[in-house]
N, C-alpha and C. Protein backbone atom coordinates (compact mmCIF):
# COMPACT_ATOMS: atom_id res chain seq x y z
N UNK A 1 125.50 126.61 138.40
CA UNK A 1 124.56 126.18 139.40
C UNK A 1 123.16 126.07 138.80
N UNK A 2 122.59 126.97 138.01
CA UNK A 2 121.69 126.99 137.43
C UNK A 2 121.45 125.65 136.65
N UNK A 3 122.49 124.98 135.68
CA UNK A 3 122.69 123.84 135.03
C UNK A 3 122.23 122.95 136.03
N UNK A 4 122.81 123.03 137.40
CA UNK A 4 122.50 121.89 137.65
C UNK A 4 121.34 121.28 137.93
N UNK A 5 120.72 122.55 138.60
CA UNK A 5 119.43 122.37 138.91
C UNK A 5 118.23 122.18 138.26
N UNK A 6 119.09 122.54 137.25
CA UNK A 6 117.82 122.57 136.22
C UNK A 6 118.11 121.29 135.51
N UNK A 7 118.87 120.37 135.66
CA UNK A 7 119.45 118.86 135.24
C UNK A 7 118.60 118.28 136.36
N UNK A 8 119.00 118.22 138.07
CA UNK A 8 118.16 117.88 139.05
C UNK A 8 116.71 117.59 138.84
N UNK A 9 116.28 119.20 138.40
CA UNK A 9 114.07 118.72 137.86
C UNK A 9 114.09 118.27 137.05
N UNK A 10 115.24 118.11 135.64
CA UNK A 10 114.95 117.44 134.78
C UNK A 10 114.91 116.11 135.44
N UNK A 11 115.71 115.27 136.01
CA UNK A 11 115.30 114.25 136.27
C UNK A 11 114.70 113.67 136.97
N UNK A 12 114.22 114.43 138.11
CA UNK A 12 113.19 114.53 139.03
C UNK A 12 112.04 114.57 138.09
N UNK A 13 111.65 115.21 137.07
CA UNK A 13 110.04 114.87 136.58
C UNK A 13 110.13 113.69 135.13
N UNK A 14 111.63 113.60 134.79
CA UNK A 14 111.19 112.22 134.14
C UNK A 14 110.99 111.05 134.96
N UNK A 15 112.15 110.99 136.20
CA UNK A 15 111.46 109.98 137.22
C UNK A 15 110.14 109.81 137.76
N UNK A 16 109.82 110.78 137.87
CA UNK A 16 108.37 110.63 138.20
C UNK A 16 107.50 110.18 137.38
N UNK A 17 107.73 110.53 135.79
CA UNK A 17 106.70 110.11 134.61
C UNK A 17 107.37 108.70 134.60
N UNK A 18 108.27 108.59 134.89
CA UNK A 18 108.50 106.96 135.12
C UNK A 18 107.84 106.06 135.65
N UNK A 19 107.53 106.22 136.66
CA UNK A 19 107.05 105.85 138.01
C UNK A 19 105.20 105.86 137.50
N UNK A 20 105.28 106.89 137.26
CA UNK A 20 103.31 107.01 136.64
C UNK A 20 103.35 106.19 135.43
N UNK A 21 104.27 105.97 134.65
CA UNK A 21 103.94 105.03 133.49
C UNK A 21 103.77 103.34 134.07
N UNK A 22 104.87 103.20 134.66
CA UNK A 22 104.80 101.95 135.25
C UNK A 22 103.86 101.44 136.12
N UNK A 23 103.49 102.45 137.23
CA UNK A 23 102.18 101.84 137.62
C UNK A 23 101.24 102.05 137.00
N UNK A 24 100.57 103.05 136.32
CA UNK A 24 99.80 103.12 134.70
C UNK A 24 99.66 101.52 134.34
N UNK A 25 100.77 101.05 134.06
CA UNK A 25 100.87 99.81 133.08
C UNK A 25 100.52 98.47 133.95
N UNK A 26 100.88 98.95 135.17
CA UNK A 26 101.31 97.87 136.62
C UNK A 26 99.07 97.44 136.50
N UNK A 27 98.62 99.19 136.94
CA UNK A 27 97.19 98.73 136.89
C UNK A 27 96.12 98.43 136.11
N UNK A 28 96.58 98.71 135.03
CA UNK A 28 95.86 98.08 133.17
C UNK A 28 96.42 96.33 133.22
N UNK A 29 97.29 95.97 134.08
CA UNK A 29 97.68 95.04 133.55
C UNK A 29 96.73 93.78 134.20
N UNK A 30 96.19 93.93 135.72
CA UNK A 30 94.94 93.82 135.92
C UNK A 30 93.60 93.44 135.34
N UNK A 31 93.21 94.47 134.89
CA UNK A 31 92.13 95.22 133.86
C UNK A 31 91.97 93.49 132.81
N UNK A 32 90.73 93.54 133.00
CA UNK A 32 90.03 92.64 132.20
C UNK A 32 88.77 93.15 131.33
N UNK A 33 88.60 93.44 130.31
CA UNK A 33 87.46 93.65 129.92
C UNK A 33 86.35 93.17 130.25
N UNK A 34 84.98 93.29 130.69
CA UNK A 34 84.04 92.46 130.00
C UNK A 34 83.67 92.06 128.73
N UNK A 35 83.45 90.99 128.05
CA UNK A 35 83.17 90.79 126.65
C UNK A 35 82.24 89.97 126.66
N UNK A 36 81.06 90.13 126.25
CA UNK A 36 80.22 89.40 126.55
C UNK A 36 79.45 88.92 125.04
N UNK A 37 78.87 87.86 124.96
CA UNK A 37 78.27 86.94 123.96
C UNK A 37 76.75 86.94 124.21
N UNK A 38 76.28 86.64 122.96
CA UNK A 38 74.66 86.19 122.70
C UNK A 38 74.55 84.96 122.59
N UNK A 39 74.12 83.75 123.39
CA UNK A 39 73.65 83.08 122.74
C UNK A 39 72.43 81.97 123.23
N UNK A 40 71.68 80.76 123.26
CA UNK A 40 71.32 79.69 123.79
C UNK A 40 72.13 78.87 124.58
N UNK A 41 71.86 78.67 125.25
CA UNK A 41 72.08 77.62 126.13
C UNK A 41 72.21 76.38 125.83
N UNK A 42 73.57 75.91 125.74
CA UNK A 42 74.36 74.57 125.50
C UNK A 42 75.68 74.40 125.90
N UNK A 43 75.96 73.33 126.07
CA UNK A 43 77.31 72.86 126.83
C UNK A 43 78.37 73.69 125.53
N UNK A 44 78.06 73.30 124.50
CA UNK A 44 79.10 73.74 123.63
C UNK A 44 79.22 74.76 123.50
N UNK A 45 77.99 75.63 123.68
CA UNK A 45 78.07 77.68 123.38
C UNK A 45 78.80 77.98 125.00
N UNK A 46 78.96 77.10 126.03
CA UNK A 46 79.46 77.89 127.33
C UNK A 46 80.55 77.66 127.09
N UNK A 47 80.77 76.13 126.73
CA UNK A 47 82.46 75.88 126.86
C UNK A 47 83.42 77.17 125.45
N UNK A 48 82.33 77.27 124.29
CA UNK A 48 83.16 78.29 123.41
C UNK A 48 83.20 79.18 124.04
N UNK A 49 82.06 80.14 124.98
CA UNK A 49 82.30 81.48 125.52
C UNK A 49 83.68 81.19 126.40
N UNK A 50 83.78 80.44 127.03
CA UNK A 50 84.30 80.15 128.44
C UNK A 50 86.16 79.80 127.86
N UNK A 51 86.08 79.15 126.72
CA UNK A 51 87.55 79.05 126.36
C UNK A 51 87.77 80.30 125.12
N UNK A 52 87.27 81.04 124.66
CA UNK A 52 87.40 81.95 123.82
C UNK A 52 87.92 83.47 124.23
N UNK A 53 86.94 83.47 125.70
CA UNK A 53 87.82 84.99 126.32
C UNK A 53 86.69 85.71 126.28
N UNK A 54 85.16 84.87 126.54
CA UNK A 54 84.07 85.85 127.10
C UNK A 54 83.92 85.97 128.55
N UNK A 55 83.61 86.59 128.97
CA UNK A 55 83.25 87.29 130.37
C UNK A 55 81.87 87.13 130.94
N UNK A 56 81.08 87.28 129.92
CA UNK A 56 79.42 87.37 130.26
C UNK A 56 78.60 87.21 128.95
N UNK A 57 77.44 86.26 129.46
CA UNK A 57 76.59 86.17 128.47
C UNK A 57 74.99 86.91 128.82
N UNK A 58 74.59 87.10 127.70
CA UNK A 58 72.95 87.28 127.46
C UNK A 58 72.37 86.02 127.12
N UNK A 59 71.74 85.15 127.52
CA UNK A 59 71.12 84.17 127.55
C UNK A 59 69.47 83.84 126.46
N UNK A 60 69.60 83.48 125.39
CA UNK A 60 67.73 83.88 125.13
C UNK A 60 67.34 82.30 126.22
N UNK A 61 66.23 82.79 126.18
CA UNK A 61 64.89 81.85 127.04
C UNK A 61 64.27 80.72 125.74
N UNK A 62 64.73 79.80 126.21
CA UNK A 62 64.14 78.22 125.74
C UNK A 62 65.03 77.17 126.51
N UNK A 63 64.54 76.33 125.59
CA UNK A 63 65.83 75.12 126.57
C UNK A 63 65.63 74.62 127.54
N UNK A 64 66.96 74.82 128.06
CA UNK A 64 67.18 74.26 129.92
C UNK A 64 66.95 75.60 130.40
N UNK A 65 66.97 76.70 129.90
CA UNK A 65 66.44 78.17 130.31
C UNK A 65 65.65 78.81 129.96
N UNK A 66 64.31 77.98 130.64
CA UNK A 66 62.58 78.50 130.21
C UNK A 66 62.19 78.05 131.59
N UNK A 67 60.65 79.16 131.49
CA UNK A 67 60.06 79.17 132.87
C UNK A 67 59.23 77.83 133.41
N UNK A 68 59.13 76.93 132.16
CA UNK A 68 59.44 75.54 133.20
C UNK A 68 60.37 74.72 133.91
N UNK A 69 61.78 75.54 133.68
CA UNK A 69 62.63 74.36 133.94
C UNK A 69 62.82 74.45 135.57
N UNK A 70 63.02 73.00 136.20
CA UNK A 70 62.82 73.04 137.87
C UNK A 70 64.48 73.93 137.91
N UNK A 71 64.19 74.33 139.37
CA UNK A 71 65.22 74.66 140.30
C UNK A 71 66.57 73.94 139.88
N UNK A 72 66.38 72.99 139.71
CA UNK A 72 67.68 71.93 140.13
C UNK A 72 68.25 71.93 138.34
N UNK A 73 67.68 72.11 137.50
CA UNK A 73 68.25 72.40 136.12
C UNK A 73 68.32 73.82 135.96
N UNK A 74 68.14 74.88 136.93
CA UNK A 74 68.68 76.09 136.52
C UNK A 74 70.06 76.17 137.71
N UNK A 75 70.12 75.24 138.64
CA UNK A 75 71.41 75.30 139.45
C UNK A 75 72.40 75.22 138.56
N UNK A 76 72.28 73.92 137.88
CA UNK A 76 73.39 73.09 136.88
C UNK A 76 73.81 74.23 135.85
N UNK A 77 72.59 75.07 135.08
CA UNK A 77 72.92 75.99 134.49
C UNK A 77 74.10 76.78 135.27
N UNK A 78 73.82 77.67 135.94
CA UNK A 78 74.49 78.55 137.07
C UNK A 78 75.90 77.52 137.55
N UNK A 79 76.04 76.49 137.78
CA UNK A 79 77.04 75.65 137.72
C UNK A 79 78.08 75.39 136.65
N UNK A 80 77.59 75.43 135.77
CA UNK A 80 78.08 75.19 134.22
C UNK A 80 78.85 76.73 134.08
N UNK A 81 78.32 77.62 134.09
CA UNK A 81 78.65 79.12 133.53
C UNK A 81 80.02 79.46 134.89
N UNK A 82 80.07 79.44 136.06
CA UNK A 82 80.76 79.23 137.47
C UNK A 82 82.13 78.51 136.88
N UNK A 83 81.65 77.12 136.52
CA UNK A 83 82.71 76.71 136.21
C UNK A 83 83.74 77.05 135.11
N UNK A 84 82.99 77.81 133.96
CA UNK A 84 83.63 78.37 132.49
C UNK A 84 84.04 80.02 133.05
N UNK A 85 83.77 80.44 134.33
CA UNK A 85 84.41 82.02 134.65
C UNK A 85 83.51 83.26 133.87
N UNK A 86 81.86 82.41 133.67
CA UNK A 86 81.14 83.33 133.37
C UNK A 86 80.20 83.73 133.78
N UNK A 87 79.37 84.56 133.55
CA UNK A 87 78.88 85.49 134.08
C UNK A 87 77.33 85.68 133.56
N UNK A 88 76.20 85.02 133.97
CA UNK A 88 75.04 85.77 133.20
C UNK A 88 74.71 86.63 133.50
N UNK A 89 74.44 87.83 132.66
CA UNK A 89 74.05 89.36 133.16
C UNK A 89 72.61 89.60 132.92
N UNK A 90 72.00 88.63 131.29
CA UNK A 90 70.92 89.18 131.05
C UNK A 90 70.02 88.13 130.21
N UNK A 91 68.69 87.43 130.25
CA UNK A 91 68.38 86.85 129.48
C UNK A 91 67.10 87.35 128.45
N UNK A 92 66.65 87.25 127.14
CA UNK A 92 66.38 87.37 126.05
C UNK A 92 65.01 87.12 126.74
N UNK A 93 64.05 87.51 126.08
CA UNK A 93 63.02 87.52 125.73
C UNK A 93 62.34 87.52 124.19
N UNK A 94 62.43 87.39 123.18
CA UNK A 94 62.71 88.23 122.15
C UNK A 94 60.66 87.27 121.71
N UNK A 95 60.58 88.15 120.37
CA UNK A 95 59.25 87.75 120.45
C UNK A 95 58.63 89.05 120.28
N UNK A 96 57.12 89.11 119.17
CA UNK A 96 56.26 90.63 118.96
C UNK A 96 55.72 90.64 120.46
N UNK A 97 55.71 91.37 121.16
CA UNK A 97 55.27 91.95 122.54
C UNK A 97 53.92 92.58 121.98
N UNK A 98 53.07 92.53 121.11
CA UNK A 98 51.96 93.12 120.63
C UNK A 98 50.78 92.33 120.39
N UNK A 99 51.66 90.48 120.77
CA UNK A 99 50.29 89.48 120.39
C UNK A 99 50.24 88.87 121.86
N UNK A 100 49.33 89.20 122.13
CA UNK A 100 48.79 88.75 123.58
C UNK A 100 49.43 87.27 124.23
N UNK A 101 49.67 86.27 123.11
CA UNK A 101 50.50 84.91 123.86
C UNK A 101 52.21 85.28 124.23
N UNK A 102 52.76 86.42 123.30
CA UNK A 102 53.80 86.61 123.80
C UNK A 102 54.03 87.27 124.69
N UNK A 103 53.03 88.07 125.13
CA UNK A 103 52.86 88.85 126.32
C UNK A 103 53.21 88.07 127.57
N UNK A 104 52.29 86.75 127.68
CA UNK A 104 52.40 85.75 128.61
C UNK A 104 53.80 85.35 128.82
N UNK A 105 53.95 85.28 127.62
CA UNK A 105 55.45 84.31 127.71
C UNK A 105 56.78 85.12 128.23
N UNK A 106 56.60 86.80 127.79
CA UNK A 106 57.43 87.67 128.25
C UNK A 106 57.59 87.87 130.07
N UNK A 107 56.04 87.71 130.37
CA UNK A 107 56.14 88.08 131.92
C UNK A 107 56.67 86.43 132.38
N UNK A 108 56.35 85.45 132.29
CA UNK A 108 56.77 84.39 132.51
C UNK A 108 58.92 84.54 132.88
N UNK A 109 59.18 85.11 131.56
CA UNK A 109 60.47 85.01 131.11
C UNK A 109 61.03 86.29 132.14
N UNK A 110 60.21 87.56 132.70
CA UNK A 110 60.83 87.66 133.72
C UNK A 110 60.86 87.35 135.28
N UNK A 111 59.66 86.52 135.39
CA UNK A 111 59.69 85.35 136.94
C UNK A 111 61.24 84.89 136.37
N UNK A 112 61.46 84.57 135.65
CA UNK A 112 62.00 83.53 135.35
C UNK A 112 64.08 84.11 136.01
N UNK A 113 63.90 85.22 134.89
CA UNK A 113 65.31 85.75 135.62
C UNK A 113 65.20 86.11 136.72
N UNK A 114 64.07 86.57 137.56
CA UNK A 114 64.23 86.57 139.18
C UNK A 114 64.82 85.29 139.89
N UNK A 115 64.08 84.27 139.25
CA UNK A 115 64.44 82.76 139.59
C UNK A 115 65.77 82.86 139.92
N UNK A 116 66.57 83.11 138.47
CA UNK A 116 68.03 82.67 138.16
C UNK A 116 68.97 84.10 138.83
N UNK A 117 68.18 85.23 139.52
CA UNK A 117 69.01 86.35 139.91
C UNK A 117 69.31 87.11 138.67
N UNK A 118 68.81 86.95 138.00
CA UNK A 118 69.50 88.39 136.84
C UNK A 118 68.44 89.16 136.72
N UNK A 119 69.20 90.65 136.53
CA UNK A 119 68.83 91.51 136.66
C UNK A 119 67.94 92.25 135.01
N UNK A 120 68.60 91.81 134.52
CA UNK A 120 68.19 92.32 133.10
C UNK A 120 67.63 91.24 132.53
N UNK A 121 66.71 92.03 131.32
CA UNK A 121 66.24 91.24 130.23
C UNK A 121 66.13 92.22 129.10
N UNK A 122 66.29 91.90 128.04
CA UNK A 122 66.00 91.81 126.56
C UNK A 122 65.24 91.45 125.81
N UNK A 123 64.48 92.46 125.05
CA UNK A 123 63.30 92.16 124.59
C UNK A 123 63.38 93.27 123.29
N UNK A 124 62.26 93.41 122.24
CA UNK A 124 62.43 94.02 121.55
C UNK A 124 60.64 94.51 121.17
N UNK A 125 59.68 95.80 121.12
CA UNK A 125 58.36 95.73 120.48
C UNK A 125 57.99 95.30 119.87
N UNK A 126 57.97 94.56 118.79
CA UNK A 126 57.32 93.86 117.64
C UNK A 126 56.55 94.53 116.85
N UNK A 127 55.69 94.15 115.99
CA UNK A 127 55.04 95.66 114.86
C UNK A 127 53.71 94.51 114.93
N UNK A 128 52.84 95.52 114.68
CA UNK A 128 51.72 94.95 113.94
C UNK A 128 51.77 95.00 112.78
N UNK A 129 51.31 93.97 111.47
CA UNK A 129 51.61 94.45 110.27
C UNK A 129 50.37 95.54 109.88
N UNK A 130 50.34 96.08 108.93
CA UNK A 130 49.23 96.86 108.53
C UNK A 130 48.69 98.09 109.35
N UNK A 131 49.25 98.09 110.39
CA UNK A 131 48.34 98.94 111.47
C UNK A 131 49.80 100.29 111.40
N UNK A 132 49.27 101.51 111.96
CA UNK A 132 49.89 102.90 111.87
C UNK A 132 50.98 102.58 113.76
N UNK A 133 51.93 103.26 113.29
CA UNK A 133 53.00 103.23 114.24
C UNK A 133 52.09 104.13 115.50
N UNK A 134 51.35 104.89 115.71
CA UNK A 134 51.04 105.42 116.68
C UNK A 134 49.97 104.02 117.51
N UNK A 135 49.28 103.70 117.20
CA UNK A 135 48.24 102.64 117.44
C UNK A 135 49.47 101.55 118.00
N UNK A 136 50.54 101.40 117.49
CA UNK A 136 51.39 100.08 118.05
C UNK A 136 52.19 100.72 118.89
N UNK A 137 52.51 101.87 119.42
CA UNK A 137 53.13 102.48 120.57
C UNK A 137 52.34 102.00 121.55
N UNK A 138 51.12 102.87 121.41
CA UNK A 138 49.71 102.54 122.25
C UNK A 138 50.00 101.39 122.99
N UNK A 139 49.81 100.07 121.91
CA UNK A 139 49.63 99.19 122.53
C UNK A 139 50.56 98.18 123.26
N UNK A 140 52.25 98.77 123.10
CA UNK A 140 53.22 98.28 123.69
C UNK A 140 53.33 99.02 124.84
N UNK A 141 52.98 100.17 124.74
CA UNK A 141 52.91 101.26 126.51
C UNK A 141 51.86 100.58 127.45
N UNK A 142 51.34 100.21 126.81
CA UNK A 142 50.04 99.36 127.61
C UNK A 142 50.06 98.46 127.93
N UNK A 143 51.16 96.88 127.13
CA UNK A 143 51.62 96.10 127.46
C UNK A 143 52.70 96.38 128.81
N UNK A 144 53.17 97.15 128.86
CA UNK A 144 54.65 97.51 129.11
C UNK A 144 53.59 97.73 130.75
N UNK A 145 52.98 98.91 131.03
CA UNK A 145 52.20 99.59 131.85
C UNK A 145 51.69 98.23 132.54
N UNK A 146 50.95 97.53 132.51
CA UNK A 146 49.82 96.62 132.91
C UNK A 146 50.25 95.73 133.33
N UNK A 147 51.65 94.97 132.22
CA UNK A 147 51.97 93.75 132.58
C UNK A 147 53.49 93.53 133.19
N UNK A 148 54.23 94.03 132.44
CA UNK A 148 55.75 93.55 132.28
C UNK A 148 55.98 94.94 133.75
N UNK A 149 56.13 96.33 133.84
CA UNK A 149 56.16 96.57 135.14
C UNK A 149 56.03 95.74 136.08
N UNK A 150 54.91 95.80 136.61
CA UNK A 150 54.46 95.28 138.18
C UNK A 150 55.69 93.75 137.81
N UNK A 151 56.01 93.18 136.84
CA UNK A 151 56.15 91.58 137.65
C UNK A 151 57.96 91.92 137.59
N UNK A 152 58.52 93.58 136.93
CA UNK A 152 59.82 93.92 137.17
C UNK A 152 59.85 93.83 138.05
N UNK A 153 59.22 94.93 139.04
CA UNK A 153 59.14 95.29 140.07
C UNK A 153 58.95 93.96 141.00
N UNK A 154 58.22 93.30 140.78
CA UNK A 154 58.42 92.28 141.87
C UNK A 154 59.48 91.02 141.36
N UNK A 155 59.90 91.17 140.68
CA UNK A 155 61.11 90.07 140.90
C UNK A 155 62.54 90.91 140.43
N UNK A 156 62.72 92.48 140.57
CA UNK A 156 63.99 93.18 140.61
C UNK A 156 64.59 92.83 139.56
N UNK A 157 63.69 93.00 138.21
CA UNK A 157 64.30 93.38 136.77
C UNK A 157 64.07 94.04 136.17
N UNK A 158 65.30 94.33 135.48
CA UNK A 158 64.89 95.83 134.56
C UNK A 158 65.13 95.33 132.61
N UNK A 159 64.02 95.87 132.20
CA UNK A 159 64.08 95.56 130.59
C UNK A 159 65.01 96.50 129.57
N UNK A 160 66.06 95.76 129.19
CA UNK A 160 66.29 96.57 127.64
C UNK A 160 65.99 96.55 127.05
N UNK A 161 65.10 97.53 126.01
CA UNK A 161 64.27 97.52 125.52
C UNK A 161 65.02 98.05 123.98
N UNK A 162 64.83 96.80 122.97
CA UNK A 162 65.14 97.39 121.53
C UNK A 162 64.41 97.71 120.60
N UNK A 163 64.09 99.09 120.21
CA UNK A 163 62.87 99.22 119.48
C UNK A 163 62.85 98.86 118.13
């Protein structure tokens, strides 16, 4: 009697690890990664993300994706990416954040993803040459403080910041 029962849980808990493997496998099988790409904006970099098995891109800012381009050429953008099953999550800024014209161009570049709804941007400090790393903290906290805040805050983006 003992045998048997003890044959019974045996197969009572491999059935069960049965059962957990298979749906285990049933809900990974689902499961899509995100994989996401860097690049500019062109028919040919969406259609490669889009037939290659990317998920989401980071976008840099020029192109058809700069803070001049009208409404109706950032739809088509957003149209284009829709149609390839992708995803913009975040666009580029890139550029020394320490020379006052890129400053402009940075806050510009985040009106800009408010425009298009994304949430993120990418950017990186830049160096002054010659000058001591404390003096160029300074003056990127100050950039950061003065300018690029307040216009997060008003168009609901947040910066990744690569130092």
């Amino acid at each position: 009697m003992k045998s048997s029962a003890h044959t019974h849980t045996t197969r009572r808990v491999i059935l069960q690890s049965v059962v957990a493997v298979a749906a285990a496998r049933a809900a990974t099988a689902h499961w899509k990664p995100k994989l996401g790409i860097y690049c500019r904006y062109s028919p040919a970099n969406i259609a490669f993300a889009g037939q290659d098995g990317f998920t989401c891109l980071q976008l840099a800012a020029g192109g058809p994706i700069s803070p001049d381009s009208t409404d109706e050429q950032l739809e088509e953008v957003k149209r284009s990416l829709v149609a390839r099953g992708l995803t913009l999550v975040a666009l580029n800024g890139g550029g020394n954040h320490l020379e006052p014209a890129a400053q402009q161009r940075f806050v510009k570049i985040i009106e800009l993803a408010g425009r298009l709804g994304v949430s993120l941007i990418g950017g990186s400090s830049g160096a002054i040459a010659g000058q001591p790393l404390d003096k160029q903290v300074q003056a990127i906290v100050k950039a950061y403080e003065s300018q690029y805040f307040p216009a997060c805050e008003k168009h609901k983006v947040r910066i990744l910041w690569e130092p």
